[in-house]
N, C-alpha and C. Protein backbone atom coordinates (compact mmCIF):
# COMPACT_ATOMS: atom_id res chain seq x y z
N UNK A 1 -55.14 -13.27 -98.42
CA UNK A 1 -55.13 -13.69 -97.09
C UNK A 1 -53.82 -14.35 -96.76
N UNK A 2 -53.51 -14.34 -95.64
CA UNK A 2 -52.51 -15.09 -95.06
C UNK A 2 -52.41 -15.79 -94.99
N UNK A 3 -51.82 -17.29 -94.75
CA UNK A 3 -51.32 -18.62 -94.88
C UNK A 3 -51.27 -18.53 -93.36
N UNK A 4 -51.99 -19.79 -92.87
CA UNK A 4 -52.02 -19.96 -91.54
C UNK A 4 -50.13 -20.44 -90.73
N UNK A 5 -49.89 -20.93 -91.35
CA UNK A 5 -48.22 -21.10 -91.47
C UNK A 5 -47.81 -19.69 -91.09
N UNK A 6 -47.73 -19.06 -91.34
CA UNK A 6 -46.84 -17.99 -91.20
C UNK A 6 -47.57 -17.37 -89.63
N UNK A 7 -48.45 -17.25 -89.39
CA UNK A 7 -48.83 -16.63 -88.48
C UNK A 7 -48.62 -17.21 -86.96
N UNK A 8 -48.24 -18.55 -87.06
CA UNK A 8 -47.10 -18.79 -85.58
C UNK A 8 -46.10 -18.18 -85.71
N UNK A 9 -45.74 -18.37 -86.12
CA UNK A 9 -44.18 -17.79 -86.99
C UNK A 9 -43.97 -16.32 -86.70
N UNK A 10 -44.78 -15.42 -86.91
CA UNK A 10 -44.75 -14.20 -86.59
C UNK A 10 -45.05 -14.20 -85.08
N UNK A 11 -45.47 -15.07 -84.51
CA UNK A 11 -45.78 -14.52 -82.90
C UNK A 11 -44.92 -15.13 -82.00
N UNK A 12 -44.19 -16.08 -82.86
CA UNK A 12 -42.97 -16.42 -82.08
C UNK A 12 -42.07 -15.44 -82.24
N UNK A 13 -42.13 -15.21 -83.06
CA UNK A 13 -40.75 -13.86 -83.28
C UNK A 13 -41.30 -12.51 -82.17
N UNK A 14 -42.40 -12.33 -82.46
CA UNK A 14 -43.36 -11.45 -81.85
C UNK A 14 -42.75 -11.89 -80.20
N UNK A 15 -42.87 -12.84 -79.62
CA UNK A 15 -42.62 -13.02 -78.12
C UNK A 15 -41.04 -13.55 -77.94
N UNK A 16 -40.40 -13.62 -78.71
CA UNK A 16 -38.87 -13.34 -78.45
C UNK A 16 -38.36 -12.07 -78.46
N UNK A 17 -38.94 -11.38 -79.42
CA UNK A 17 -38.47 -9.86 -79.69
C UNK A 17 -38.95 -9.56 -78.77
N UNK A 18 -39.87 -9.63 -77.53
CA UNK A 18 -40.74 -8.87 -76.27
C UNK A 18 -39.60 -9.61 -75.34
N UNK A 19 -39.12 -11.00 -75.23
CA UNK A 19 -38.32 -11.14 -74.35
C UNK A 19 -37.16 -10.60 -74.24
N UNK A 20 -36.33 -10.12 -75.53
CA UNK A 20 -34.93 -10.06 -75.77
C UNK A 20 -35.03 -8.29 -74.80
N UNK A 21 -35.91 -7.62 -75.28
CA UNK A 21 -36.31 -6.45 -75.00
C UNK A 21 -36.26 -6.53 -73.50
N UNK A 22 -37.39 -7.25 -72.67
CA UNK A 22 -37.17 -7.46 -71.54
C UNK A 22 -36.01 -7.79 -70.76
N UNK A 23 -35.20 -8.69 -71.40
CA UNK A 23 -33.49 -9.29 -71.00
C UNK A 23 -32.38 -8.27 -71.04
N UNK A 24 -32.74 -6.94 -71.86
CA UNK A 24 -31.65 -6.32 -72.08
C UNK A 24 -31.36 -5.52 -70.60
N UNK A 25 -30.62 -5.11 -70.40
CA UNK A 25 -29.85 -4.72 -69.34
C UNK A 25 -30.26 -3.20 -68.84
N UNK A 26 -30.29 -2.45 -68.61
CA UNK A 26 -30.56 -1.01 -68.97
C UNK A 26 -30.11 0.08 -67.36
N UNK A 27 -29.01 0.82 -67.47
CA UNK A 27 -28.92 1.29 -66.41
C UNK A 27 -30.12 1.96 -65.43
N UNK A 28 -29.97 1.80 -64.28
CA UNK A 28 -31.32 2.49 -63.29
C UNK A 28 -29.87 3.20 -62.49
N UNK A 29 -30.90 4.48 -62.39
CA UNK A 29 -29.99 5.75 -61.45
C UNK A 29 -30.37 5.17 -60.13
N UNK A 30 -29.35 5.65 -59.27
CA UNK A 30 -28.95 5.21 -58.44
C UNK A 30 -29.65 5.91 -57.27
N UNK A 31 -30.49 5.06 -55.98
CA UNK A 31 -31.24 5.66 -55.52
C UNK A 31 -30.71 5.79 -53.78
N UNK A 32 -29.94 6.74 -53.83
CA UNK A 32 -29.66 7.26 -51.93
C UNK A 32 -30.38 7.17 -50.91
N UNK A 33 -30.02 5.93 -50.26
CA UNK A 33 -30.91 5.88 -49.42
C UNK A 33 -30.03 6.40 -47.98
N UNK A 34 -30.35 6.92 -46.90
CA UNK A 34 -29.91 7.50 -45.56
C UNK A 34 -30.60 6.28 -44.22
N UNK A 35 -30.02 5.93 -43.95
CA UNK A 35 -29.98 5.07 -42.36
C UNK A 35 -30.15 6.14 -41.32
N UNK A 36 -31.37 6.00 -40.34
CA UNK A 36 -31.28 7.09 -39.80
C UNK A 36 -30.29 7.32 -38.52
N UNK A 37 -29.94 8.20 -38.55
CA UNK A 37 -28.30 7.98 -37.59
C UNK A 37 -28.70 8.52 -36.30
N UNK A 38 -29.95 9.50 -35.88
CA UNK A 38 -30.27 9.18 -34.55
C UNK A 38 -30.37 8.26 -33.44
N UNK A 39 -30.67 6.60 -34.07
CA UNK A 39 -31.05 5.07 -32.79
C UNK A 39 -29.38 4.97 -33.52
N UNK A 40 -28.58 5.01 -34.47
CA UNK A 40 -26.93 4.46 -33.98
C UNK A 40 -26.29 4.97 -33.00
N UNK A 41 -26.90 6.11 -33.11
CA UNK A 41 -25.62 7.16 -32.16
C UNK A 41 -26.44 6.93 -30.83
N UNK A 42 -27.44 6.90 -30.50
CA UNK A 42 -28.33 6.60 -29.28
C UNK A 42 -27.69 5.18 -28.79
N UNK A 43 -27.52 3.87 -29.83
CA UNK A 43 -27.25 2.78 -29.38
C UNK A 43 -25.68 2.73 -28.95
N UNK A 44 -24.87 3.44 -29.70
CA UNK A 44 -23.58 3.11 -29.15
C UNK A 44 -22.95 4.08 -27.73
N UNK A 45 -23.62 5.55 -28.04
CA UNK A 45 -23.84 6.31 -26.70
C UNK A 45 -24.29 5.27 -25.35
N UNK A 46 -25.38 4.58 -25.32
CA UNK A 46 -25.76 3.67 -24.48
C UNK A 46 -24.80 2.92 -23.91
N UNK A 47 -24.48 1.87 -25.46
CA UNK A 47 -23.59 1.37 -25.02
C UNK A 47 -21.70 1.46 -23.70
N UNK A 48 -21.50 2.67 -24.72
CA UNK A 48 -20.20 3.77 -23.89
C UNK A 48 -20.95 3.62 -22.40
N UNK A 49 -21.90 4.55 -22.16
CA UNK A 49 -22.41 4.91 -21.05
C UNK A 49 -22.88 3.52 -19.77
N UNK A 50 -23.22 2.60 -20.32
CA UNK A 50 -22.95 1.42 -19.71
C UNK A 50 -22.41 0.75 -19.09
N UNK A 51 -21.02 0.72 -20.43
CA UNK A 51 -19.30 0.25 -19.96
C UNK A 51 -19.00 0.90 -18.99
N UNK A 52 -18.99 2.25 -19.22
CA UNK A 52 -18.13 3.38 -18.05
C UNK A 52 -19.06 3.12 -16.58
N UNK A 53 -20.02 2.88 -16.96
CA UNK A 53 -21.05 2.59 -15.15
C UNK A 53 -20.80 0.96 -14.76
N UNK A 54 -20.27 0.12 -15.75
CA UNK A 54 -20.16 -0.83 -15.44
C UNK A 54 -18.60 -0.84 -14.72
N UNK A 55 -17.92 -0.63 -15.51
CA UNK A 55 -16.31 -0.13 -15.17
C UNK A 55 -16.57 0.41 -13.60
N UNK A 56 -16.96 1.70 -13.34
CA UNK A 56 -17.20 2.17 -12.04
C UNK A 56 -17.78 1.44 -11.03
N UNK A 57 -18.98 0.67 -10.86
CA UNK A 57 -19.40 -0.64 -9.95
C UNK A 57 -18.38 -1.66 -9.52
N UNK A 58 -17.49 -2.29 -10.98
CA UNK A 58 -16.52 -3.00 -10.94
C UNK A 58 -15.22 -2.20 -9.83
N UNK A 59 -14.58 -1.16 -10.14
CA UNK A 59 -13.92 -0.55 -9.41
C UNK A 59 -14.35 -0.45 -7.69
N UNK A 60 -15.67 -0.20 -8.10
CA UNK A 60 -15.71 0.40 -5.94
C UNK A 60 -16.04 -1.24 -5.43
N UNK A 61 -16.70 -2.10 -6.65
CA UNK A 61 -16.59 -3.61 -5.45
C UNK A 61 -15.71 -4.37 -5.38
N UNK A 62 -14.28 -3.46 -6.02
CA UNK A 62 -13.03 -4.21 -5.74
C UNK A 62 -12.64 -3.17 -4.70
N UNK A 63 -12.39 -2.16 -4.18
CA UNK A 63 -11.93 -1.47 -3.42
C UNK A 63 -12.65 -1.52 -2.16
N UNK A 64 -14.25 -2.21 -2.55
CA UNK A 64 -14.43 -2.39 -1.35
C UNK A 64 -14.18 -3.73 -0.52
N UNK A 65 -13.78 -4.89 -1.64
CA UNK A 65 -13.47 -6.16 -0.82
C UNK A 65 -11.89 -5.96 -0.35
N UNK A 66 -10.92 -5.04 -1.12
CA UNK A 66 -9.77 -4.73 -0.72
C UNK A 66 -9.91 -4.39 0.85
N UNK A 67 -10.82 -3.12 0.85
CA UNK A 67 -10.65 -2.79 2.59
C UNK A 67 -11.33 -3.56 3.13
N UNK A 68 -12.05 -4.96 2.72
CA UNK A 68 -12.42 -6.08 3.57
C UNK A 68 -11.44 -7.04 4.16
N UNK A 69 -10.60 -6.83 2.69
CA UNK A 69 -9.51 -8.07 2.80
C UNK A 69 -8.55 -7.64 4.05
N UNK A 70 -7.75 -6.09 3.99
CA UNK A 70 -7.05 -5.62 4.77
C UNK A 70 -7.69 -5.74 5.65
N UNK A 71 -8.79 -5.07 6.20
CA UNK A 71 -9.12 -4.97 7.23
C UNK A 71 -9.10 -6.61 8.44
N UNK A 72 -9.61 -7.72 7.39
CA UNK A 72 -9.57 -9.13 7.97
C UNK A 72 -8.53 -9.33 8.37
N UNK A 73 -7.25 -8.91 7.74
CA UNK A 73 -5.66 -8.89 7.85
C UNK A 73 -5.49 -8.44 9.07
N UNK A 74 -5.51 -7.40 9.15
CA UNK A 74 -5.33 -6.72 10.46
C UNK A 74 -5.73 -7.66 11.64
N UNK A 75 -7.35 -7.98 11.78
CA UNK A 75 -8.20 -8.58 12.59
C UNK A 75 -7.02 -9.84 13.01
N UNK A 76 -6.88 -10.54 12.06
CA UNK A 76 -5.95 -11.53 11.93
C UNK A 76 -4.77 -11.20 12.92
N UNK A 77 -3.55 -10.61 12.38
CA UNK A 77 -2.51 -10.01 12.87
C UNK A 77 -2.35 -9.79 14.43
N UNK A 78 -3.90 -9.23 14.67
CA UNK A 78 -3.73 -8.80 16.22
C UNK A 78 -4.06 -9.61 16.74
N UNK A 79 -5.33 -10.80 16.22
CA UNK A 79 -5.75 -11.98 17.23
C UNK A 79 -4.15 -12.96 17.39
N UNK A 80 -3.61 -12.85 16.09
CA UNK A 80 -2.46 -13.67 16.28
C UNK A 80 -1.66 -13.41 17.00
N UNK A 81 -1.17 -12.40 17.41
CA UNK A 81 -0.39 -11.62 18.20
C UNK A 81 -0.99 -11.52 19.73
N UNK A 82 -2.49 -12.02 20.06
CA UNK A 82 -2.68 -11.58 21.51
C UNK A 82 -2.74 -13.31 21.41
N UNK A 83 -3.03 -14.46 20.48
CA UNK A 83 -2.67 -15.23 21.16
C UNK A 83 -1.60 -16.04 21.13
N UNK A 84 -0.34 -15.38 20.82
CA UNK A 84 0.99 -15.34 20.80
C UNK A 84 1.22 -15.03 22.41
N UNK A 85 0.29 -13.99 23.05
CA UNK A 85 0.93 -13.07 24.04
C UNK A 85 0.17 -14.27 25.01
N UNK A 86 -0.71 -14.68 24.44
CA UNK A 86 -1.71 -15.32 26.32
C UNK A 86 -0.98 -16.91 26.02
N UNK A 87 -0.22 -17.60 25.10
CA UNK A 87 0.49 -18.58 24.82
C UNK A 87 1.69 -18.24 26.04
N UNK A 88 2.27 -17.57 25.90
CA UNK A 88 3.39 -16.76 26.40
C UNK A 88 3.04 -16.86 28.08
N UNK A 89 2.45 -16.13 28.04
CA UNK A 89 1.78 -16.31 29.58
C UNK A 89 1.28 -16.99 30.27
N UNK A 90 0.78 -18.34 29.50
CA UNK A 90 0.34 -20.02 30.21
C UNK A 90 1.40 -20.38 30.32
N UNK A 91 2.92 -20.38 29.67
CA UNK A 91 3.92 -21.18 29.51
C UNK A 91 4.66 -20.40 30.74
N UNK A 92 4.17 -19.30 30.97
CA UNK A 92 5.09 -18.45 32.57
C UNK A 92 4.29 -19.08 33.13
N UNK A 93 2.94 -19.10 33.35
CA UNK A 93 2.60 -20.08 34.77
C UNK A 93 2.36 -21.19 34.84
N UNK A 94 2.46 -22.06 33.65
CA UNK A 94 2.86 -23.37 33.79
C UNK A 94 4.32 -23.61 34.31
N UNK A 95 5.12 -22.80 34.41
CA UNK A 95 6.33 -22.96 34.58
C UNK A 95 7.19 -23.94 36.06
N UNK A 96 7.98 -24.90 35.84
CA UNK A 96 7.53 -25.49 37.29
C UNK A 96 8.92 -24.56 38.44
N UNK A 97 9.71 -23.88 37.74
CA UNK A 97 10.34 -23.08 38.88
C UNK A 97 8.98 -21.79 39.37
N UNK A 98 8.43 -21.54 39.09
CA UNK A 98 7.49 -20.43 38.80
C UNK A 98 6.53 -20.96 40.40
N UNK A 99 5.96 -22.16 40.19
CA UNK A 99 5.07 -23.13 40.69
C UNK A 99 5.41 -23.68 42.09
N UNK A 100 7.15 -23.91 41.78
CA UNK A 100 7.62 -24.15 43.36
C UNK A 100 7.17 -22.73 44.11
N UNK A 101 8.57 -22.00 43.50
CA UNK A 101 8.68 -20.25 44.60
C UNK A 101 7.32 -19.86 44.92
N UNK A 102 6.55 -19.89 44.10
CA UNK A 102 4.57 -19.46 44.40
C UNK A 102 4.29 -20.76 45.67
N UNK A 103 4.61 -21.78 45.40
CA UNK A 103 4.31 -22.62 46.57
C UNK A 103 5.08 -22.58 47.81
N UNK A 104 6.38 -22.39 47.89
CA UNK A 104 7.32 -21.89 49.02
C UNK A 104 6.28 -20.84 49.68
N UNK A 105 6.22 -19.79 48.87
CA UNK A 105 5.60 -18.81 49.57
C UNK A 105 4.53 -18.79 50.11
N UNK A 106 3.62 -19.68 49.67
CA UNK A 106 2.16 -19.75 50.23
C UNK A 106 2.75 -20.82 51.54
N UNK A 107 3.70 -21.53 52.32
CA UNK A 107 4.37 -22.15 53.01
C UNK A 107 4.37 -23.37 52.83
N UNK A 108 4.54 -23.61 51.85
CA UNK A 108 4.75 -25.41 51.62
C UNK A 108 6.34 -25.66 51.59
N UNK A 109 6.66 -26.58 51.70
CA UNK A 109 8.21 -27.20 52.18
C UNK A 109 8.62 -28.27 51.14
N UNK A 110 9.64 -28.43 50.05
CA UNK A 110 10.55 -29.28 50.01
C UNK A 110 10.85 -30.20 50.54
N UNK A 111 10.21 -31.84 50.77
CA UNK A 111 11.15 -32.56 52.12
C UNK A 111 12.67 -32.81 51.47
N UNK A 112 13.86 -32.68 52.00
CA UNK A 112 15.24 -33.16 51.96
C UNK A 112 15.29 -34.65 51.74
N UNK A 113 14.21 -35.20 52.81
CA UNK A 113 14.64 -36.82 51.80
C UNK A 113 12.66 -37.44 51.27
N UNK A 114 13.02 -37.50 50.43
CA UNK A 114 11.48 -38.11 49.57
C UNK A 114 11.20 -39.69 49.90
N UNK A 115 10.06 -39.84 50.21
CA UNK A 115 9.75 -41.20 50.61
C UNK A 115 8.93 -41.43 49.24
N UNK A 116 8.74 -42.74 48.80
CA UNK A 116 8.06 -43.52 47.34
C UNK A 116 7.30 -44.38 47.76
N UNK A 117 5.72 -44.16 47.32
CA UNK A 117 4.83 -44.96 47.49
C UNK A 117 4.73 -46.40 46.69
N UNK A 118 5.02 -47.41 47.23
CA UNK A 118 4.74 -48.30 45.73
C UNK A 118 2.95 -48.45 45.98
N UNK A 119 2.64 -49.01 44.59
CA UNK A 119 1.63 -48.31 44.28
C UNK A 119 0.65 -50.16 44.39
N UNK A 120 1.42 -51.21 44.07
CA UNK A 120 0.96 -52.40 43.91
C UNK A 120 1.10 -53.41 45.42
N UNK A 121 1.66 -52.88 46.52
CA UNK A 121 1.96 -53.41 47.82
C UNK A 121 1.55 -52.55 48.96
N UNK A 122 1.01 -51.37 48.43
CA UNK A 122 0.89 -50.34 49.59
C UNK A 122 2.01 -50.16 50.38
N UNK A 123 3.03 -50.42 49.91
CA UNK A 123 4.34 -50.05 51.06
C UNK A 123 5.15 -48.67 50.55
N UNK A 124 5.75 -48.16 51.71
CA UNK A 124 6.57 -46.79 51.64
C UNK A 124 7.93 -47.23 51.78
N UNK A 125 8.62 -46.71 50.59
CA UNK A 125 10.50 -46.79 50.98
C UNK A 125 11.13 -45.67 51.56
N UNK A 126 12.10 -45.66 52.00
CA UNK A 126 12.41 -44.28 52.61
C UNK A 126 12.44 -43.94 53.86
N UNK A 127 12.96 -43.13 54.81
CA UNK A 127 12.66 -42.35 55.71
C UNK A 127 11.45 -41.63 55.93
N UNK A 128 10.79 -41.88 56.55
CA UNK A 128 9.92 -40.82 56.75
C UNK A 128 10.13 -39.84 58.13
N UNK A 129 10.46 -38.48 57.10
CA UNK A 129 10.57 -37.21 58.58
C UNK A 129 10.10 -36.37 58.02
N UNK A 130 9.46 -35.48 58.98
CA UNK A 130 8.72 -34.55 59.10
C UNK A 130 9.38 -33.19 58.06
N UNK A 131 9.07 -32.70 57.33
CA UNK A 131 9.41 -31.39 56.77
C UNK A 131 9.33 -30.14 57.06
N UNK A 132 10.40 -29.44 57.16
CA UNK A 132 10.52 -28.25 58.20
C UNK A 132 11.51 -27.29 57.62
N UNK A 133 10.97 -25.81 57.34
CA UNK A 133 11.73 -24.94 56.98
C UNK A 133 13.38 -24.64 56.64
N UNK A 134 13.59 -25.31 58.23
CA UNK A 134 15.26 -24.84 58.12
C UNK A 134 15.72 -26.23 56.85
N UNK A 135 15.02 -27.56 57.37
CA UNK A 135 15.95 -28.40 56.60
C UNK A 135 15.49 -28.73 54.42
N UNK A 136 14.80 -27.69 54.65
CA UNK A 136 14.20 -28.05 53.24
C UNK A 136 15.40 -27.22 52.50
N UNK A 137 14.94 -27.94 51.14
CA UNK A 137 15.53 -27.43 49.82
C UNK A 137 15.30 -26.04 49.13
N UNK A 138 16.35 -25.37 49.46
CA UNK A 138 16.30 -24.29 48.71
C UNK A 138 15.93 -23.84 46.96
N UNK A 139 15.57 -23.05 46.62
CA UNK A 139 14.64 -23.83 45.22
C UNK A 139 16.09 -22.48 44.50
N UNK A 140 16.42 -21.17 44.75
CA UNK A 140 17.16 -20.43 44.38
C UNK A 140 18.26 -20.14 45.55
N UNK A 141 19.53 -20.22 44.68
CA UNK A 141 20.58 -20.19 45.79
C UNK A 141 20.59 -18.55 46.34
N UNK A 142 21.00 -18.44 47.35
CA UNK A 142 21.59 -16.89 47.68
C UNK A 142 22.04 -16.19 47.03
N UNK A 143 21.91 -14.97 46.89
CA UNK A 143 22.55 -13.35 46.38
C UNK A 143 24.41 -13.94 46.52
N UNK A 144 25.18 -13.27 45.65
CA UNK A 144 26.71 -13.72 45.97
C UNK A 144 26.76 -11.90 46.53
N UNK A 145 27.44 -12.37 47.26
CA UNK A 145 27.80 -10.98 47.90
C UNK A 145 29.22 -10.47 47.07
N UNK A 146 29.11 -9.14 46.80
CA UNK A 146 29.78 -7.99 45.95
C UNK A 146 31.39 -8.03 46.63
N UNK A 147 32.50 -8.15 45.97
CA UNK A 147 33.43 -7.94 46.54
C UNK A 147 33.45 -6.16 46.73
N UNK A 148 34.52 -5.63 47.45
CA UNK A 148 34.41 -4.67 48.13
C UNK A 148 34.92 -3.56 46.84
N UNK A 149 35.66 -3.65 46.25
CA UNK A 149 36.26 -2.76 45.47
C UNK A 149 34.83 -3.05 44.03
N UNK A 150 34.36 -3.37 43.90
CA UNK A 150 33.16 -3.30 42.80
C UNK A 150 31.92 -2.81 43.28
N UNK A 151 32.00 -2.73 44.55
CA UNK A 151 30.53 -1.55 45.61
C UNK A 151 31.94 -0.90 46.34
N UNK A 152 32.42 0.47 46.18
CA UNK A 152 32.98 1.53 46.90
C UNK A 152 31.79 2.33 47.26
N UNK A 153 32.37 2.65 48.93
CA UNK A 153 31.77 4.24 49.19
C UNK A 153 31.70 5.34 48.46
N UNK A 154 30.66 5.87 48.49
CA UNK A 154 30.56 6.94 47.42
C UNK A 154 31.28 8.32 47.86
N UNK A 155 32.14 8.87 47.23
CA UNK A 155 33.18 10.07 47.28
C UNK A 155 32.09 11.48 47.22
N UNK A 156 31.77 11.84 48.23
CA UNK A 156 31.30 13.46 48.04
C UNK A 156 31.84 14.71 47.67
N UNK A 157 31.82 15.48 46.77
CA UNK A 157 32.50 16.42 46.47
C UNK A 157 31.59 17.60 46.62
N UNK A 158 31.86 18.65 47.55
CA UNK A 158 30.99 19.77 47.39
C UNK A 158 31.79 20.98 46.63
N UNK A 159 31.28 21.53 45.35
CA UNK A 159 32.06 22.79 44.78
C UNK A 159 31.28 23.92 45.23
N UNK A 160 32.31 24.72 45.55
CA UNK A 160 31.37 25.95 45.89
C UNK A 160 30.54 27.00 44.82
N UNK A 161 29.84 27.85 45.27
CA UNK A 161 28.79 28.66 43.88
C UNK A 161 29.81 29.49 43.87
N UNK A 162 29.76 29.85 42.53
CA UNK A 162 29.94 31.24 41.84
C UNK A 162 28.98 32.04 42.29
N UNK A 163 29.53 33.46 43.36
CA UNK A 163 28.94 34.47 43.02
C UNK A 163 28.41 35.23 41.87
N UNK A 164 26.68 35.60 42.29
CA UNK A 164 26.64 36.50 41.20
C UNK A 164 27.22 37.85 40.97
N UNK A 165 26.50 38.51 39.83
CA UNK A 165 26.73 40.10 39.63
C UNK A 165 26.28 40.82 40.83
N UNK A 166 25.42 40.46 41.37
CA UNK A 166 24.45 41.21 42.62
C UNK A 166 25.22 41.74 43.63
N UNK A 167 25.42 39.73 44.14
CA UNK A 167 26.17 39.51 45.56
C UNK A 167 27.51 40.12 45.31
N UNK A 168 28.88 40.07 43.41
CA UNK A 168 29.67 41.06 43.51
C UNK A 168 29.67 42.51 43.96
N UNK A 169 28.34 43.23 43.56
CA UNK A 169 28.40 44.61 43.51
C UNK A 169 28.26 44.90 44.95
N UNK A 170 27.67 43.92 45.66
CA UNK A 170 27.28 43.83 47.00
C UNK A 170 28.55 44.17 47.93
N UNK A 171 29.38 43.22 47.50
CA UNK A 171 30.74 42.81 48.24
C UNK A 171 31.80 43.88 47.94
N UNK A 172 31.53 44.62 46.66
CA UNK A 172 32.42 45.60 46.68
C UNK A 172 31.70 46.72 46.92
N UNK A 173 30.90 47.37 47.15
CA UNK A 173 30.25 48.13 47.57
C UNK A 173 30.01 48.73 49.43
N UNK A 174 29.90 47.52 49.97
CA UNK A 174 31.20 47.31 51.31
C UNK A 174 32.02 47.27 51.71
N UNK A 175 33.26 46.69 50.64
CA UNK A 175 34.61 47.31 50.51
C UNK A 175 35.01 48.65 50.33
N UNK A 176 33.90 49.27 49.80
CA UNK A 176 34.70 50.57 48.94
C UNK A 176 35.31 51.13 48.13
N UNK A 177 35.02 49.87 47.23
CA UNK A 177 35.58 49.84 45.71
C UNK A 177 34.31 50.70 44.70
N UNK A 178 34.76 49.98 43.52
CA UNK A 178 33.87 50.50 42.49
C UNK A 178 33.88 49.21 41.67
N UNK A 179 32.23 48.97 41.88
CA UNK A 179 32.15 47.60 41.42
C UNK A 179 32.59 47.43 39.72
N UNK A 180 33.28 46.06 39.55
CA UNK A 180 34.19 45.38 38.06
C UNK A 180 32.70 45.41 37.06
N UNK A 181 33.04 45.71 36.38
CA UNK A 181 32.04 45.54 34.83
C UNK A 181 31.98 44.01 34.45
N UNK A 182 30.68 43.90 34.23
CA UNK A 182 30.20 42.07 34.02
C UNK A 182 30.94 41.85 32.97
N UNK A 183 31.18 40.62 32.78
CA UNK A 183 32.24 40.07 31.82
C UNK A 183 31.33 40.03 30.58
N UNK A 184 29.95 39.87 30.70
CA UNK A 184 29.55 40.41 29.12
C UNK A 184 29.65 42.20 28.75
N UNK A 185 29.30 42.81 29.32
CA UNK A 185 29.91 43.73 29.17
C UNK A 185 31.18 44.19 28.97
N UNK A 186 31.54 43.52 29.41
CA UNK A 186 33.35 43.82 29.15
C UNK A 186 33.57 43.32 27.65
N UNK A 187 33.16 42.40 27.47
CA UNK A 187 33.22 41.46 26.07
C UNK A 187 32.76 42.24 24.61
N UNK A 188 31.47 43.28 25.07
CA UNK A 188 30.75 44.22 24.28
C UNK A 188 31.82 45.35 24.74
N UNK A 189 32.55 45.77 25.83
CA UNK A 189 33.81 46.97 25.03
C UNK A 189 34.69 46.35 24.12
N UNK A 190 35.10 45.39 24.73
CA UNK A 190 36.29 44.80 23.86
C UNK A 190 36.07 44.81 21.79
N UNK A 191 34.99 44.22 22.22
CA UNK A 191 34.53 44.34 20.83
C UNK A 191 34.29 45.98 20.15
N UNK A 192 33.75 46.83 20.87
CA UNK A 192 34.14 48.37 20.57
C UNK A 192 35.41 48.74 20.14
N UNK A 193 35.92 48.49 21.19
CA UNK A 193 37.45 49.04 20.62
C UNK A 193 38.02 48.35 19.70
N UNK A 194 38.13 47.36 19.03
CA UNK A 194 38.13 46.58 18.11
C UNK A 194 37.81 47.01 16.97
N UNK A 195 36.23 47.68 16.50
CA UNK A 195 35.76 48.38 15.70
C UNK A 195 36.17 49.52 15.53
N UNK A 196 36.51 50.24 16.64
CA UNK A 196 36.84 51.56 16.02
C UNK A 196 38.54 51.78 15.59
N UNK A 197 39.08 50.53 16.11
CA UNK A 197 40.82 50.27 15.60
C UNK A 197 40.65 50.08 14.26
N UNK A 198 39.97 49.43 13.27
CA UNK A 198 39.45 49.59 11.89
C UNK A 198 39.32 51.08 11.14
């Protein structure tokens, strides 16, 4: 029989030799695995397809605040410009030469001598006379009249017409001639004989 001694002894060895076995290293073949490449190519397709629709939105809502912007420009430009123009045109009839001549004409008068109210005595300084056409103030002086040699009478010159071809053939044809060949014609022999001197 065995000696109880020995028989740990063997099962320690017994469960190291099972571990060392277990610890050893041992190549494993190598197992290929495939990712399925249908949802990548789906996800980055998406993606592309996105950008480019995003890109395009981005583009037309800049082109369309552009023709907002111009267009406001414009709006701008012309309001500024008409009230440039009606500025222009308060400052003509605010105008106080503008204001007299419009008042001349409707018949109001200039007085020649101005009387002054004081304002704290109720009293008037001045002359007081009546205002009257002939003696009022002219608001624009008279036209200067043109010396004579810078307005001359105008010189009439009548030239007489050139007869036509007609009224020639006419006139010699009553004479008893033999009416002259039109000067374009004449111009088309000249040039004949010319050619055939060659």
């Amino acid at each position: 029989m065995s000696s109880p001694a020995l028989q740990p002894r063997t099962r320690v060895t017994r469960i190291a030799q099972e571990a060392v076995d277990r610890a050893r290293l041992t190549v494993v073949p190598r197992v290929r695995s495939r990712a399925p490449r249908v949802p990548f190519v789906t996800l980055v397709s998406l993606v592309l397809l996105g950008g480019i629709v995003g890109l395009l939105l981005f583009n037309t809502s800049m082109q369309q605040a552009s023709f907002a912007a111009s267009s406001l420009e414009n709006q701008a430009d012309t309001l500024a410009a008409r009230e440039q123009t009606l500025r222009m045109e308060l400052d003509e009839l605010r105008d106080p030469q503008r204001v007299a001549t419009q008042a001349q004409q409707m018949g109001m008068v200039i007085p020649s001598a101005p009387v002054f109210l004081d304002l704290e005595s109720g009293t008037t300084s001045g002359v007081r006379t009546p205002a009257t056409r002939e003696n009022s103030i002219q608001l624009q002086p008279p036209a200067p009249i043109k010396p004579a040699n810078l307005a001359p009478a105008p010189i009439l010159v009548e030239v007489p017409a050139t007869p036509t071809a007609e009224e020639q053939a006419a006139a010699a044809a009553a004479a008893g001639e033999q009416p002259t060949a039109q000067p374009e014609q004449q111009v088309r022999q000249g040039k004949n004989r010319k050619n055939r001197n060659r």
